[in-house]
N, C-alpha and C. Protein backbone atom coordinates (compact mmCIF):
# COMPACT_ATOMS: atom_id res chain seq x y z
N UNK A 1 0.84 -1.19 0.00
CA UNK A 1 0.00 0.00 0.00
C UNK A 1 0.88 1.25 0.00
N UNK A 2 0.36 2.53 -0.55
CA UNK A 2 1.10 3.58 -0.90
C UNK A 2 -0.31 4.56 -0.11
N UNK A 3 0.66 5.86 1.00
CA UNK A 3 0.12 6.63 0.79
C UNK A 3 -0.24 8.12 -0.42
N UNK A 4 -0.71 8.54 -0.03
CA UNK A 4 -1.00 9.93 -0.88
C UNK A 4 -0.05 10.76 -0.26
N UNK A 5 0.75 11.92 -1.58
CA UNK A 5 1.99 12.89 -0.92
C UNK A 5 0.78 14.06 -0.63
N UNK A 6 -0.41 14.47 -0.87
CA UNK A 6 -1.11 15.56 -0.54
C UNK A 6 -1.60 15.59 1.04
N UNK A 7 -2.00 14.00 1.45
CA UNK A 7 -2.76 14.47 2.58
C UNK A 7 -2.55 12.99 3.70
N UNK A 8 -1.25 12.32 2.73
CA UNK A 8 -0.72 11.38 3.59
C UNK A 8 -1.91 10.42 3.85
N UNK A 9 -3.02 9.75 3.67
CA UNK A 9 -3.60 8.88 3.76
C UNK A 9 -3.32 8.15 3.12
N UNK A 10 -3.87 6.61 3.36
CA UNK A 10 -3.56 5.62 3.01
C UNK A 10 -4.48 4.98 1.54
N UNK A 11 -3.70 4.89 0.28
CA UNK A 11 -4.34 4.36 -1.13
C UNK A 11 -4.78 3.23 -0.97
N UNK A 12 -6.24 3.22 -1.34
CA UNK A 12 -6.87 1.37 -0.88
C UNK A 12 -7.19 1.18 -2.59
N UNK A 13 -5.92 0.74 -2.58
CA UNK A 13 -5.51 0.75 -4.28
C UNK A 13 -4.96 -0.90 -4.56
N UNK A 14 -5.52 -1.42 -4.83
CA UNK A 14 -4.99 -3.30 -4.96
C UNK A 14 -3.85 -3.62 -5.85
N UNK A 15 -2.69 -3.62 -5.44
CA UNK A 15 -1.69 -3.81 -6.32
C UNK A 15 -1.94 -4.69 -7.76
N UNK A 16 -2.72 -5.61 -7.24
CA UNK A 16 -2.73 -6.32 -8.56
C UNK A 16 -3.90 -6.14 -9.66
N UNK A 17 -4.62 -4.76 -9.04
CA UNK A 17 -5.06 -4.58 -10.71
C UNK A 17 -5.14 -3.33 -10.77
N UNK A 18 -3.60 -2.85 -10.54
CA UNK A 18 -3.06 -1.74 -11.42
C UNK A 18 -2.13 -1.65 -11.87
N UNK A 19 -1.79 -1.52 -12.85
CA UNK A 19 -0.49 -1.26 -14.05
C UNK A 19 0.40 0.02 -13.68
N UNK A 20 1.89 0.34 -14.00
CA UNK A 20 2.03 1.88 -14.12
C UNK A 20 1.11 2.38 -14.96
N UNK A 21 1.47 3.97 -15.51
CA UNK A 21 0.75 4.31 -16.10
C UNK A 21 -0.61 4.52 -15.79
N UNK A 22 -1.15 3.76 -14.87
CA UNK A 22 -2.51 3.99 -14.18
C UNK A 22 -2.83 5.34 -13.70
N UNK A 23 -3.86 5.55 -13.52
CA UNK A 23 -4.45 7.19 -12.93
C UNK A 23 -5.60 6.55 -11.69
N UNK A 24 -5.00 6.88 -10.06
CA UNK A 24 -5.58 6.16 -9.64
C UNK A 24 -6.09 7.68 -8.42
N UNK A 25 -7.31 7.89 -7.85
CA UNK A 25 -7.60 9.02 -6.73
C UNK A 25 -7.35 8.54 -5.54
N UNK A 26 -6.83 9.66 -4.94
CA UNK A 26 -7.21 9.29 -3.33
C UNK A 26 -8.33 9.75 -3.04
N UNK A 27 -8.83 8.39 -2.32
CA UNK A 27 -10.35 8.63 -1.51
C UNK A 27 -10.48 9.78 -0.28
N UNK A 28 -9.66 10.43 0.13
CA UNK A 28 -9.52 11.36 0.98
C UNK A 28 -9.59 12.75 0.96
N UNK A 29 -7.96 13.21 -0.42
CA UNK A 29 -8.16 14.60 -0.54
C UNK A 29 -9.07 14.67 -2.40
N UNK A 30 -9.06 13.51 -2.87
CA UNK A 30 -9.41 13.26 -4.60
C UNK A 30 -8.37 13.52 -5.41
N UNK A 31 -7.36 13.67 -5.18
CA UNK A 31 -5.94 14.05 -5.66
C UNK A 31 -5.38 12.89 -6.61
N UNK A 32 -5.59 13.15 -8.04
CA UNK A 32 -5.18 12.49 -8.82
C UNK A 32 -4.03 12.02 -9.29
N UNK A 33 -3.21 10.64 -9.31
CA UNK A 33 -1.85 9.98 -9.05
C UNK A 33 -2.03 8.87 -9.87
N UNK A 34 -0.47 9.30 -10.51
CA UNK A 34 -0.12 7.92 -11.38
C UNK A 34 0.78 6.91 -10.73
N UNK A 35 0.13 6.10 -11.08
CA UNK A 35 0.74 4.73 -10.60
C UNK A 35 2.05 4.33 -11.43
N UNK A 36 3.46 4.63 -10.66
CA UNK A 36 4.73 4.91 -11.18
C UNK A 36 5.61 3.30 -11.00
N UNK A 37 5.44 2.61 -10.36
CA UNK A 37 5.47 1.43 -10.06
C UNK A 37 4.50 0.64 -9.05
N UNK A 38 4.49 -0.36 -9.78
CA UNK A 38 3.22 -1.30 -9.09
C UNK A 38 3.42 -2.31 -8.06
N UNK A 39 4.53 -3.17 -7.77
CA UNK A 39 4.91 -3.36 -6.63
C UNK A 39 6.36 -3.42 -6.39
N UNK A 40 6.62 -2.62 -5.10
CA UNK A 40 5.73 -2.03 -4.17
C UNK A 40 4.88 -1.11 -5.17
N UNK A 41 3.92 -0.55 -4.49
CA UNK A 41 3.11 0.51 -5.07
C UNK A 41 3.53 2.01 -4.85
N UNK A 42 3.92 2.56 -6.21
CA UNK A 42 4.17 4.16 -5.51
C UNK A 42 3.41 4.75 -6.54
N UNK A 43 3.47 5.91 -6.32
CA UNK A 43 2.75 6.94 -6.66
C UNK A 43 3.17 8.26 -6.93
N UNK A 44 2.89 9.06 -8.08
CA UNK A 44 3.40 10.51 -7.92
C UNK A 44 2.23 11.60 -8.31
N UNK A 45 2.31 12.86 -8.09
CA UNK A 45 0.99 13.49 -8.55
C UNK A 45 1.06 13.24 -9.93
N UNK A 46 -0.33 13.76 -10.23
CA UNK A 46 -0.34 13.83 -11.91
C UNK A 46 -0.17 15.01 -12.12
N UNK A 47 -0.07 16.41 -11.38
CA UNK A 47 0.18 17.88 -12.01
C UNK A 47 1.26 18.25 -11.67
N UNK A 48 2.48 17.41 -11.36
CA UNK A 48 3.80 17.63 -11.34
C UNK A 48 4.31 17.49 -12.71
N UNK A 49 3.69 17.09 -13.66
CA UNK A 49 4.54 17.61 -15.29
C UNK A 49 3.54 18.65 -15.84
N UNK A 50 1.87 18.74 -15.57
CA UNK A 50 1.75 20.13 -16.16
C UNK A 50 1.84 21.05 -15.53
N UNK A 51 2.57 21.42 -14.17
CA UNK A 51 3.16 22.59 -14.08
C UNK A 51 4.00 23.37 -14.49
N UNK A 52 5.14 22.42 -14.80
CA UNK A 52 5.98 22.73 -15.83
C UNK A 52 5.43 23.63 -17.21
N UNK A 53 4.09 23.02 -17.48
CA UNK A 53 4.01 23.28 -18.86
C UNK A 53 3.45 24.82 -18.58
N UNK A 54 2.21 24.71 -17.71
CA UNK A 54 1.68 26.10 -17.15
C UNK A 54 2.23 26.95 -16.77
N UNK A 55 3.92 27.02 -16.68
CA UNK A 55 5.10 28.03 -16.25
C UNK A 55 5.34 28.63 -17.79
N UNK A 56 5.30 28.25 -18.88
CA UNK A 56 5.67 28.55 -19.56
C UNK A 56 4.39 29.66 -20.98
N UNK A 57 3.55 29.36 -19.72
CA UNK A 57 2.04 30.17 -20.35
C UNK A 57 2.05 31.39 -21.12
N UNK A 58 1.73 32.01 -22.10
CA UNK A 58 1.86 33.25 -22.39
C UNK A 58 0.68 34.17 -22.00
N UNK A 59 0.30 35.18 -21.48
CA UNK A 59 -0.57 36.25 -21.23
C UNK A 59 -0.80 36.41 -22.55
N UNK A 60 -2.47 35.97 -22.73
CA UNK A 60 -3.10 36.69 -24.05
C UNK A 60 -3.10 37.75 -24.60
N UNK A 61 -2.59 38.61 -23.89
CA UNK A 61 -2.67 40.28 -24.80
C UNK A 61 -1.08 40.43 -25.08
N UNK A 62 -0.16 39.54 -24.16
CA UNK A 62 1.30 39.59 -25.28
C UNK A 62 1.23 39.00 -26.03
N UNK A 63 0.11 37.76 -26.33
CA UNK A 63 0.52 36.95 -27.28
C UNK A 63 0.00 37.72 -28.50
N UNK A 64 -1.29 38.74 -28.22
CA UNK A 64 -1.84 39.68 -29.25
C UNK A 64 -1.34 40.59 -30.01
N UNK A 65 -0.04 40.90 -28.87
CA UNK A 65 0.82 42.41 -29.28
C UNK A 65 1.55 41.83 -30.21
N UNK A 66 1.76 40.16 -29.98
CA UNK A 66 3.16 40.21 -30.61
C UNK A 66 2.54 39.78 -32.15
N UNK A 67 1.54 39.17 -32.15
CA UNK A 67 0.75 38.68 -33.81
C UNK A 67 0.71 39.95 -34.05
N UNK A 68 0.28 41.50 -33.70
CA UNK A 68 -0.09 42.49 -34.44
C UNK A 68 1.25 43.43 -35.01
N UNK A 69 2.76 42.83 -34.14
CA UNK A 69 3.74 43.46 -34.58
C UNK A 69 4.44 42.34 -35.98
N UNK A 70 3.90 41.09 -35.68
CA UNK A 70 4.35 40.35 -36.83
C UNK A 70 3.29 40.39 -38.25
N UNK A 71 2.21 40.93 -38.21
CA UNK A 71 1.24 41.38 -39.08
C UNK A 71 2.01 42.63 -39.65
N UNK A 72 2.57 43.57 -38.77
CA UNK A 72 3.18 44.52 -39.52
C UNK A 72 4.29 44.30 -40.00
N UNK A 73 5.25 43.36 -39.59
CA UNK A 73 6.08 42.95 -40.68
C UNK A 73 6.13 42.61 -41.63
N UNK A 74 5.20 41.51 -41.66
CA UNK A 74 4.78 40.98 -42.69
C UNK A 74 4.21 42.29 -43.65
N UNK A 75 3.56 43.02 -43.58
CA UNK A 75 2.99 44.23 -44.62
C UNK A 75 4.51 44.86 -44.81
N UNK A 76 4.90 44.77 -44.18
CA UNK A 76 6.48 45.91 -44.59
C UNK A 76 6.95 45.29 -45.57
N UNK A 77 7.46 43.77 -45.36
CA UNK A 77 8.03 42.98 -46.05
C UNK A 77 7.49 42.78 -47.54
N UNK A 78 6.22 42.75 -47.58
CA UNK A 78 5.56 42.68 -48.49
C UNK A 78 5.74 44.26 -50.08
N UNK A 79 5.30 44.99 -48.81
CA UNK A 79 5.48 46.33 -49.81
C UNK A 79 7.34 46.52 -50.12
N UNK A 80 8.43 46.07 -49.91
CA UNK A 80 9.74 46.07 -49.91
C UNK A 80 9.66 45.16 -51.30
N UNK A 81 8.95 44.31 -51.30
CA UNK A 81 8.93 43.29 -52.14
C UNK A 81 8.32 43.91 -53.70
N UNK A 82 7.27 44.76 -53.42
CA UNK A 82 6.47 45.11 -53.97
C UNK A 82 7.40 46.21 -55.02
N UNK A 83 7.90 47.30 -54.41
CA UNK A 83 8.78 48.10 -54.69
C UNK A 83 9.84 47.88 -55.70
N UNK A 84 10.90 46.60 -55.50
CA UNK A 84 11.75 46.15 -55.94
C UNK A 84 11.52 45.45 -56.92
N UNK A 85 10.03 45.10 -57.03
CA UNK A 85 9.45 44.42 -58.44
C UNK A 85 9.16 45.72 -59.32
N UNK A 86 8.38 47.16 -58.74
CA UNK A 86 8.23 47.91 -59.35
C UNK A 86 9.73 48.25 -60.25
N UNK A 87 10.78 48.57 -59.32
CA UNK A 87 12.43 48.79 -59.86
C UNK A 87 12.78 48.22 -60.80
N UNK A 88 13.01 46.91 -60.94
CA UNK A 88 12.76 46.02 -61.50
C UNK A 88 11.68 46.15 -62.70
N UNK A 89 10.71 46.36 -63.01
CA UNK A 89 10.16 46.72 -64.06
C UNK A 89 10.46 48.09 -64.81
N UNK A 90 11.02 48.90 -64.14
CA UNK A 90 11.19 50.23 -64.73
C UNK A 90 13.21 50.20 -64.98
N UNK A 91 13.21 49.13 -64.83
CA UNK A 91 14.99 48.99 -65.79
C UNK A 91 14.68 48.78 -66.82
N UNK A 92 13.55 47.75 -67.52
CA UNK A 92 13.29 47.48 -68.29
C UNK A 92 12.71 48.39 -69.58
């Protein structure tokens, strides 16, 4: 038996019909845990890898600023392009 790292109670979790990889709750705090090895039985949270990911979040209005400064590149780039075709036609 494995406790829970949230609230230290005891997992009434039957070793033998769970696999790693399992997603198993504690009946106590509901704290969702993967079953990391099966015997012995341990356990780790399951939002110890998407925290990681949620650190790396962007704030929606930078992510806005930054599409509306790459929208204007893109138009710059474009009319540069535009120009040099005009040049380009008037050698001719």
């Amino acid at each position: 038996m494995a406790n829970c790292p949230e609230c230290d109670a005891l997992l009434e979790v039957d070793e033998d019909e769970v696999e790693e990889g399992d997603v198993v709750s504690c009946g106590d705090c509901g704290l969702e845990l993967e079953v990391v090895h099966q015997s012995p039985l341990e356990v780790e949270r399951m939002d110890e890898d998407e925290d990681d990911d949620t650190s790396l979040a962007v704030d929606d209005d930078d992510a806005d600023d930054k599409d509306d400064k790459d929208d204007k590149d893109d138009d710059d780039d474009y009319e540069e392009d535009k120009d040099d075709k005009d040049d380009d036609d008037d050698e001719e």
